[in-house]
PDB file of N, CA and C in Angstrom:
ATOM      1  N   UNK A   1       3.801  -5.466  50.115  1.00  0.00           N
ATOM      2  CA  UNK A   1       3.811  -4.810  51.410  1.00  0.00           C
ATOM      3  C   UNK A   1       2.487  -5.053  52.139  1.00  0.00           C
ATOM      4  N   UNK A   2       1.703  -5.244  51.228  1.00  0.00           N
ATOM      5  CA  UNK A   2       0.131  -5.212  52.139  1.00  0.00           C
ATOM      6  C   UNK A   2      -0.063  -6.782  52.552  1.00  0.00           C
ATOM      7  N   UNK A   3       0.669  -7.482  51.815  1.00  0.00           N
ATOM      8  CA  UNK A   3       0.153  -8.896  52.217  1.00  0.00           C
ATOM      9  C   UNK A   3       0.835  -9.151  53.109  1.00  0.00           C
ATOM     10  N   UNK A   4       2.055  -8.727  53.451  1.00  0.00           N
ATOM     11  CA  UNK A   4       3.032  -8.849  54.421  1.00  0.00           C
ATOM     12  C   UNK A   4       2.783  -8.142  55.801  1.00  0.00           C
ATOM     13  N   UNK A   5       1.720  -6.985  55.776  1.00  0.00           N
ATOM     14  CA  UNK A   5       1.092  -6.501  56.886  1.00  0.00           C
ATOM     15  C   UNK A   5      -0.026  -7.033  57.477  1.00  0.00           C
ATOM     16  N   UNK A   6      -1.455  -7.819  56.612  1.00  0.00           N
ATOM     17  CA  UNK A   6      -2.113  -8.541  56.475  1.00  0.00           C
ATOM     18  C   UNK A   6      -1.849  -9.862  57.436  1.00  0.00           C
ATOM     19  N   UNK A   7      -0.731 -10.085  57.395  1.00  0.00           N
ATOM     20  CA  UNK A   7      -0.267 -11.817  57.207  1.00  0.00           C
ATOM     21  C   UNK A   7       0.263 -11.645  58.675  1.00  0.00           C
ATOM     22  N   UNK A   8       0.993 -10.024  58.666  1.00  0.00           N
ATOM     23  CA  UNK A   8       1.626 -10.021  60.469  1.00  0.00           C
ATOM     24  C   UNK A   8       0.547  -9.750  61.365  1.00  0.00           C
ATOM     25  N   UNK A   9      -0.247  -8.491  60.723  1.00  0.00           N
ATOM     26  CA  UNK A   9      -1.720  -8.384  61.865  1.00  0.00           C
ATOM     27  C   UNK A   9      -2.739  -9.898  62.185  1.00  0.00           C
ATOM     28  N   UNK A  10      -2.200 -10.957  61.101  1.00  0.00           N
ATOM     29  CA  UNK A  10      -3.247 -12.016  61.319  1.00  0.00           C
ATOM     30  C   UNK A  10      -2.347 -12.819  62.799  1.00  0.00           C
ATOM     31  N   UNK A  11      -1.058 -12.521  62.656  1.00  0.00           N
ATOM     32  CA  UNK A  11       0.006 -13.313  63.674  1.00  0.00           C
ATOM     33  C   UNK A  11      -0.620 -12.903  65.012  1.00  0.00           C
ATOM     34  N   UNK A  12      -0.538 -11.391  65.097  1.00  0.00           N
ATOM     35  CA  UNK A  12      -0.387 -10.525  66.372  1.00  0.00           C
ATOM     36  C   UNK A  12      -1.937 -11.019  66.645  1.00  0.00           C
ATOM     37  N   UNK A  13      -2.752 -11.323  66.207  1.00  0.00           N
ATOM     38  CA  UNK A  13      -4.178 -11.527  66.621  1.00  0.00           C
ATOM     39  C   UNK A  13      -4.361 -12.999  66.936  1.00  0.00           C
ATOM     40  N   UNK A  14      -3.386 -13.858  66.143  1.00  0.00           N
ATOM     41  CA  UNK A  14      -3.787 -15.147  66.612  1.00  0.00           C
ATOM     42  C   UNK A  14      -2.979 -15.436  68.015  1.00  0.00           C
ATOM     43  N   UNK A  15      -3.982 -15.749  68.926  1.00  0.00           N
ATOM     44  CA  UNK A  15      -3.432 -16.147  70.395  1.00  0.00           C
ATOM     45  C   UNK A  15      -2.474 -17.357  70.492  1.00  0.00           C
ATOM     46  N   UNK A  16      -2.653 -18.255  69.615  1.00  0.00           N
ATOM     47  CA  UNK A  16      -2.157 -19.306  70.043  1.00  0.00           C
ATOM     48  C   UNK A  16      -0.784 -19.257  68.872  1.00  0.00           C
ATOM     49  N   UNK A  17      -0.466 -18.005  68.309  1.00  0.00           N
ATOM     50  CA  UNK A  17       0.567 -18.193  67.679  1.00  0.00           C
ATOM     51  C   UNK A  17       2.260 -18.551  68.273  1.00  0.00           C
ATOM     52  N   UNK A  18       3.009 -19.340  67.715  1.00  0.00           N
ATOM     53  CA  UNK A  18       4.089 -19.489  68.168  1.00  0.00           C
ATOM     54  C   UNK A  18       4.961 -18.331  68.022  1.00  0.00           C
ATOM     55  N   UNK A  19       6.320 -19.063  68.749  1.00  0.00           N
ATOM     56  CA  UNK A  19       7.443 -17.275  68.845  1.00  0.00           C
ATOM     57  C   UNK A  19       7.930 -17.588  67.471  1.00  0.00           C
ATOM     58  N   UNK A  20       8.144 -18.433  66.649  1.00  0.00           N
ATOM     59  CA  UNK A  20       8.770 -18.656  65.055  1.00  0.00           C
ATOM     60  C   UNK A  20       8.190 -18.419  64.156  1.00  0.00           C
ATOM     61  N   UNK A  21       6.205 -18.405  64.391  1.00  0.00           N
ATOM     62  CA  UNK A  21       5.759 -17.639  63.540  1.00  0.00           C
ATOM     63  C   UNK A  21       5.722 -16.074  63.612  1.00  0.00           C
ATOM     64  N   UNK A  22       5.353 -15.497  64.971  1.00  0.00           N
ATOM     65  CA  UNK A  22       6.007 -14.176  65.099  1.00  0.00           C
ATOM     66  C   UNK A  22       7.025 -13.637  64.674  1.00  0.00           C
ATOM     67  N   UNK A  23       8.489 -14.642  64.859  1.00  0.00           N
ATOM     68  CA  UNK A  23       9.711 -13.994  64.064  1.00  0.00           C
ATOM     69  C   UNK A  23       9.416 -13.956  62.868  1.00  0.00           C
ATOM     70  N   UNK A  24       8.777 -15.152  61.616  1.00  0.00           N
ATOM     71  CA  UNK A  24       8.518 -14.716  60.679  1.00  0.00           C
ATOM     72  C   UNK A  24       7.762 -13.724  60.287  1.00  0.00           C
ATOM     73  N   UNK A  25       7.011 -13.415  60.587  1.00  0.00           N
ATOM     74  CA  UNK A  25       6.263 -12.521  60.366  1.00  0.00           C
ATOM     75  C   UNK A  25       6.949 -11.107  60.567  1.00  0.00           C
ATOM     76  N   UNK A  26       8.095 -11.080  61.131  1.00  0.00           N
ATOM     77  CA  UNK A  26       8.113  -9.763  61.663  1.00  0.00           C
ATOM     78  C   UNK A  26       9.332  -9.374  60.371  1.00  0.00           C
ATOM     79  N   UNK A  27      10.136 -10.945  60.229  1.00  0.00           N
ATOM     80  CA  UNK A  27      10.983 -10.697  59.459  1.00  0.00           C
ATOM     81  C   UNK A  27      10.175 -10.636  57.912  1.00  0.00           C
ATOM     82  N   UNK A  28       9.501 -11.004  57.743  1.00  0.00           N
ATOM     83  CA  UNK A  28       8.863 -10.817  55.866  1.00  0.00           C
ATOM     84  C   UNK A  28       8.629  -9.358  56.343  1.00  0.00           C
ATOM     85  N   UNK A  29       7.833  -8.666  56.934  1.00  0.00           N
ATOM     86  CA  UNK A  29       7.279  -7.200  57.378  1.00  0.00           C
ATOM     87  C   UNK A  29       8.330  -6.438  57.224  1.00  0.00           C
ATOM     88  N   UNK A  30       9.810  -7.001  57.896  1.00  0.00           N
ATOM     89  CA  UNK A  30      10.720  -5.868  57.508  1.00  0.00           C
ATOM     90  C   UNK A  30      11.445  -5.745  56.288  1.00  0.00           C
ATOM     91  N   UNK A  31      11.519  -6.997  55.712  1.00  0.00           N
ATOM     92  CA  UNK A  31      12.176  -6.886  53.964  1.00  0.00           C
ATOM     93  C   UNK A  31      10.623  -6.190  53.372  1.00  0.00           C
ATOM     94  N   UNK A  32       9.687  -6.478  53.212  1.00  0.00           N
ATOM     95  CA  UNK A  32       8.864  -5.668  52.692  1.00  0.00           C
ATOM     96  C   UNK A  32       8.977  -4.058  52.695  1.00  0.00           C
ATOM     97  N   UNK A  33       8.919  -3.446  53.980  1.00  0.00           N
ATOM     98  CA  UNK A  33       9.772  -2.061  54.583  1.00  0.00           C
ATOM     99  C   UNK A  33      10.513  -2.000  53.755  1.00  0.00           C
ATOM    100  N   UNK A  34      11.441  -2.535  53.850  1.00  0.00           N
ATOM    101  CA  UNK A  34      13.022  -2.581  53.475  1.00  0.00           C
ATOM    102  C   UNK A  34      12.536  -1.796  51.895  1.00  0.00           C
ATOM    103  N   UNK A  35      12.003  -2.814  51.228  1.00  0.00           N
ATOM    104  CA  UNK A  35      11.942  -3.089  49.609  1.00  0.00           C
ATOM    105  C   UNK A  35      11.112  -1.536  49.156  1.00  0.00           C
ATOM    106  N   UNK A  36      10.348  -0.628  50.126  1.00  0.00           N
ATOM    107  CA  UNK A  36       9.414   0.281  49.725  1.00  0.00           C
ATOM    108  C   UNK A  36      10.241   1.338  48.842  1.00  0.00           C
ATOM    109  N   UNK A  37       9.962   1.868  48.267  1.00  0.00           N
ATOM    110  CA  UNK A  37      11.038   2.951  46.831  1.00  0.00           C
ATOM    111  C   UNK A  37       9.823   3.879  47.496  1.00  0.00           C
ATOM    112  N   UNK A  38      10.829   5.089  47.662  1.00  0.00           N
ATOM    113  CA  UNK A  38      10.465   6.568  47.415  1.00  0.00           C
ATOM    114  C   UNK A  38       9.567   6.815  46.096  1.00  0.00           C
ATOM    115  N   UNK A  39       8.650   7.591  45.945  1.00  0.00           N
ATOM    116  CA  UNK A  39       8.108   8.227  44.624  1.00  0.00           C
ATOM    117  C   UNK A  39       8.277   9.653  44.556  1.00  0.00           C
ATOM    118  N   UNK A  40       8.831  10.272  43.219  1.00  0.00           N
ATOM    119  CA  UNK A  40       9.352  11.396  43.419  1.00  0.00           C
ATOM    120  C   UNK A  40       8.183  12.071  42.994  1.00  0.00           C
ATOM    121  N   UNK A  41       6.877  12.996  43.542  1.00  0.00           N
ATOM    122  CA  UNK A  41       6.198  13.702  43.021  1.00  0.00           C
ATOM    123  C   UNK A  41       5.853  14.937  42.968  1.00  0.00           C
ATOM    124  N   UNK A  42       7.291  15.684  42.622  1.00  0.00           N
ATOM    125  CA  UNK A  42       7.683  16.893  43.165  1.00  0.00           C
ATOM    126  C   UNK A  42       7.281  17.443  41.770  1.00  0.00           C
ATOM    127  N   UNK A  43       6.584  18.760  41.725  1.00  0.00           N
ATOM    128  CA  UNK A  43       6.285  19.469  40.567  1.00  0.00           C
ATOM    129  C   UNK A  43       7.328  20.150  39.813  1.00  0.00           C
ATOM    130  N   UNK A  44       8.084  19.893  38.543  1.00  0.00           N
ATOM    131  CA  UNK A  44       8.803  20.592  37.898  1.00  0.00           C
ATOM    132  C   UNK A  44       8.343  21.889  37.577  1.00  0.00           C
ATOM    133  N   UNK A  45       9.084  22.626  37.763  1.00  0.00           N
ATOM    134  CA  UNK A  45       9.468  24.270  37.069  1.00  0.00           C
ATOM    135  C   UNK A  45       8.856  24.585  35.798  1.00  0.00           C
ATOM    136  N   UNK A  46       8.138  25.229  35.673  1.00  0.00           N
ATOM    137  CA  UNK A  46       7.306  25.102  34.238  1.00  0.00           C
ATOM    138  C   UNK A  46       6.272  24.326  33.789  1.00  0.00           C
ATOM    139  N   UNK A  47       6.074  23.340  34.826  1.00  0.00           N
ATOM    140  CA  UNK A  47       5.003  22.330  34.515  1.00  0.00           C
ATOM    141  C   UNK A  47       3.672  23.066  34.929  1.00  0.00           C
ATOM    142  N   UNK A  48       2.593  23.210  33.842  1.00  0.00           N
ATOM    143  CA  UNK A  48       1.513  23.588  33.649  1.00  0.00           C
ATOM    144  C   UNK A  48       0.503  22.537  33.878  1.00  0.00           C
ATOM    145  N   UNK A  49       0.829  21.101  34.137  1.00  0.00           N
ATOM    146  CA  UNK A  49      -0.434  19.899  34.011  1.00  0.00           C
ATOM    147  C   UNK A  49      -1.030  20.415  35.339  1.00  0.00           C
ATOM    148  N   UNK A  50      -2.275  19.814  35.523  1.00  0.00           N
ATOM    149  CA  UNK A  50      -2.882  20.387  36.795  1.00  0.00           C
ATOM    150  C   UNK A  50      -2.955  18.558  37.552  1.00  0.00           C
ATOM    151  N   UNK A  51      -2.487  18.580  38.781  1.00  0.00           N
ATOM    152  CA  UNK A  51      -3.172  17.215  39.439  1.00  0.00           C
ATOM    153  C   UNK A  51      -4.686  16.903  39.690  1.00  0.00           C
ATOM    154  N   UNK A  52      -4.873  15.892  38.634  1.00  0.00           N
ATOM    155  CA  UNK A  52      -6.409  15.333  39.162  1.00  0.00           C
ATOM    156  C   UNK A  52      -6.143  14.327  40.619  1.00  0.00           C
ATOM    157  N   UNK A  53      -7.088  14.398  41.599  1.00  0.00           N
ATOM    158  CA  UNK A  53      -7.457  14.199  42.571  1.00  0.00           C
ATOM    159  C   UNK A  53      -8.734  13.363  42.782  1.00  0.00           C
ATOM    160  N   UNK A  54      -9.518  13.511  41.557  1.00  0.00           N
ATOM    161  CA  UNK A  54     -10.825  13.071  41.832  1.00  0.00           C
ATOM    162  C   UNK A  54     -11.829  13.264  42.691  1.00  0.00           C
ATOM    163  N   UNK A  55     -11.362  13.974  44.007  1.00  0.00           N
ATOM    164  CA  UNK A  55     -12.547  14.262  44.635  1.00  0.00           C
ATOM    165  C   UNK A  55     -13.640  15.349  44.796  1.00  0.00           C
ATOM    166  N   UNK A  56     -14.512  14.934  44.080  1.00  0.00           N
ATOM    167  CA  UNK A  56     -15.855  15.870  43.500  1.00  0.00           C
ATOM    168  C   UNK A  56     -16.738  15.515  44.168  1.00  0.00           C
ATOM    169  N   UNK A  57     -16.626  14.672  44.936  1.00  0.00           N
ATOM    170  CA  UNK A  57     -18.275  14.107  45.860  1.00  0.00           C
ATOM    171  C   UNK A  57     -18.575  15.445  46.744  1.00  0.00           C
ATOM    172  N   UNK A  58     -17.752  16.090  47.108  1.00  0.00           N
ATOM    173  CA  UNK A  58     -18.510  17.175  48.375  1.00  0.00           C
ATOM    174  C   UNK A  58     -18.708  18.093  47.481  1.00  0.00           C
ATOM    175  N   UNK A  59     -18.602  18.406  46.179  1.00  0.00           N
ATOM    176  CA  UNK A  59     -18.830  19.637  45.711  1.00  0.00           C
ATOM    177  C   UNK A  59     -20.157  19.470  44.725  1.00  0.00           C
ATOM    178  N   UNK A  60     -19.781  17.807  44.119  1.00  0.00           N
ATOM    179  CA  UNK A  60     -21.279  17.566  43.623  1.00  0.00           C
ATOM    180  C   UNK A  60     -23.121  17.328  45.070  1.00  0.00           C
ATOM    181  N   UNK A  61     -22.176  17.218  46.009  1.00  0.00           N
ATOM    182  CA  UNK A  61     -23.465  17.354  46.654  1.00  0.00           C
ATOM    183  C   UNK A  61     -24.073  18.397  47.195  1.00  0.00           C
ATOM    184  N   UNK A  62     -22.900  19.609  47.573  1.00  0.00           N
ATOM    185  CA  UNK A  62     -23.667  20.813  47.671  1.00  0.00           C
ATOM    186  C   UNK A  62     -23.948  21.415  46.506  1.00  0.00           C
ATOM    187  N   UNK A  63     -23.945  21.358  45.346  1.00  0.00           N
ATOM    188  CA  UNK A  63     -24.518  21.416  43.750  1.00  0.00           C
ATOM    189  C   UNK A  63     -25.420  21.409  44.142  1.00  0.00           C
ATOM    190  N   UNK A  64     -25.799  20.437  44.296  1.00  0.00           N
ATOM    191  CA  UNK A  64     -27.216  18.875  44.197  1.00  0.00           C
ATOM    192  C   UNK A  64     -28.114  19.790  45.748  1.00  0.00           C
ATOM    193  N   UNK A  65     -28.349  20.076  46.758  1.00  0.00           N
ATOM    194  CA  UNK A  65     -28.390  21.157  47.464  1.00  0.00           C
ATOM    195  C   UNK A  65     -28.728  21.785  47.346  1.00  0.00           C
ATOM    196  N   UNK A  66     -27.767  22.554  46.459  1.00  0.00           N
ATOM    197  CA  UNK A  66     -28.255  24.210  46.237  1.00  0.00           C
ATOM    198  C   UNK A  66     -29.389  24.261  45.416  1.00  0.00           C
ATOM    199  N   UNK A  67     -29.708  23.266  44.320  1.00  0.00           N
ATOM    200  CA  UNK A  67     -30.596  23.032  43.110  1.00  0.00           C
ATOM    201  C   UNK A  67     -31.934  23.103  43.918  1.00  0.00           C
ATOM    202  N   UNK A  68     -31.756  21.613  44.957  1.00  0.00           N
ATOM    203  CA  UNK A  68     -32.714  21.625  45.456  1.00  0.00           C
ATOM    204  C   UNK A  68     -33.347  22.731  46.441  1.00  0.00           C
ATOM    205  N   UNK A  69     -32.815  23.308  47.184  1.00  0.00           N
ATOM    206  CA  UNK A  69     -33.036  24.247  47.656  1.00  0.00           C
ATOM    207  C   UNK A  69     -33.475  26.106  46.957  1.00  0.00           C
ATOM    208  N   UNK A  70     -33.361  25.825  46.165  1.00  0.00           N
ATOM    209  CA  UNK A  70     -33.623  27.192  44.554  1.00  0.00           C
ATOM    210  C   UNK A  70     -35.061  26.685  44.262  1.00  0.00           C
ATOM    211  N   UNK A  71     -35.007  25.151  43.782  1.00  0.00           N
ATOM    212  CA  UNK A  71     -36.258  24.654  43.695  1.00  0.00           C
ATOM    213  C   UNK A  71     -37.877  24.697  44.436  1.00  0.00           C
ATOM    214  N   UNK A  72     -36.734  24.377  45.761  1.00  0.00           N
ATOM    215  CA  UNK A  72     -38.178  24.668  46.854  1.00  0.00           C
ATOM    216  C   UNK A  72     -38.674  26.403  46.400  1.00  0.00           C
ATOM    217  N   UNK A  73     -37.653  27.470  46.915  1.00  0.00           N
ATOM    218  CA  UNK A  73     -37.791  28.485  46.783  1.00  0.00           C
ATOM    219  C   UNK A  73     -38.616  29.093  45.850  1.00  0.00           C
ATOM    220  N   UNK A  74     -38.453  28.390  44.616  1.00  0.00           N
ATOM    221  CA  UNK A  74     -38.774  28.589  43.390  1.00  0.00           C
ATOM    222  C   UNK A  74     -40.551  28.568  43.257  1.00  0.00           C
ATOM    223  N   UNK A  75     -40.543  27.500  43.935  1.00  0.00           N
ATOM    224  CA  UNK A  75     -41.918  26.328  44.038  1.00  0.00           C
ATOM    225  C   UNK A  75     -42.752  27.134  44.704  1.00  0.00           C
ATOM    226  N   UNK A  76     -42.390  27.802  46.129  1.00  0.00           N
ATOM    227  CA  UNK A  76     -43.314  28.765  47.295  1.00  0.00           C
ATOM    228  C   UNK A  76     -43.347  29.509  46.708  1.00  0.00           C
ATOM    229  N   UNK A  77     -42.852  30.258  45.876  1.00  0.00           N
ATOM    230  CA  UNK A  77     -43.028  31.673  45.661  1.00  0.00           C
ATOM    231  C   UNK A  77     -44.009  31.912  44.617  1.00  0.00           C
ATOM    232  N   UNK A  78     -43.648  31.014  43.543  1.00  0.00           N
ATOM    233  CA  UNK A  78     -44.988  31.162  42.209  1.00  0.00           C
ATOM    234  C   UNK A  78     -46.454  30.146  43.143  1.00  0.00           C
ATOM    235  N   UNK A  79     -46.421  29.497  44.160  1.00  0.00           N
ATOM    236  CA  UNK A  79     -47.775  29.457  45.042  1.00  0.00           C
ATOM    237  C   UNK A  79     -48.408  30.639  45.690  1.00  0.00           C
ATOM    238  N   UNK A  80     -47.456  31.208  45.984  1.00  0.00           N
ATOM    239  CA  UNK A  80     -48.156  32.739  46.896  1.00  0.00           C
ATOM    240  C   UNK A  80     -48.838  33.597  45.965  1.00  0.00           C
ATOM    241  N   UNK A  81     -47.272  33.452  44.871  1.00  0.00           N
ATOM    242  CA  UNK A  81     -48.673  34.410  43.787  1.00  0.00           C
ATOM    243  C   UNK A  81     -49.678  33.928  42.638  1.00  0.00           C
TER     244      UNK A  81
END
């Protein structure tokens, strides 16, 4: 599917493309369409697995943040006294 979108956005951009490469292109693009399968990722009844997602970057950086910011805090305060 991606090479087949790839291959039509390269058509639609080339100026000097012909109308037979356009039809091709449009026709591989739609059997590709065509060919895409549903994925069923509907949670069963009883299912306890949890979905990983992977995205931890915004939570590891306000971590990373907060540390630093405790730190400073940390740092001024045993200077004053």
């Amino acid at each position: 599917m991606n090479e087949a979108l790839n291959d039509a956005k390269a058509v639609l951009n080339d100026p000097e493309a012909s109308q037979a490469e356009v039809d091709n292109a449009k026709d591989v693009l739609t059997k590709a369409v065509a060919g895409l399968q549903a994925v069923d990722n509907t949670v069963k009844p009883g299912d306890t697995t949890s979905i990983k997602t992977g995205d931890t970057a915004a939570f590891t950086l306000f971590a990373g943040m907060m540390f630093v910011s405790l730190s400073f805090v940390c740092f001024f305060k045993k200077k004053e006294n």
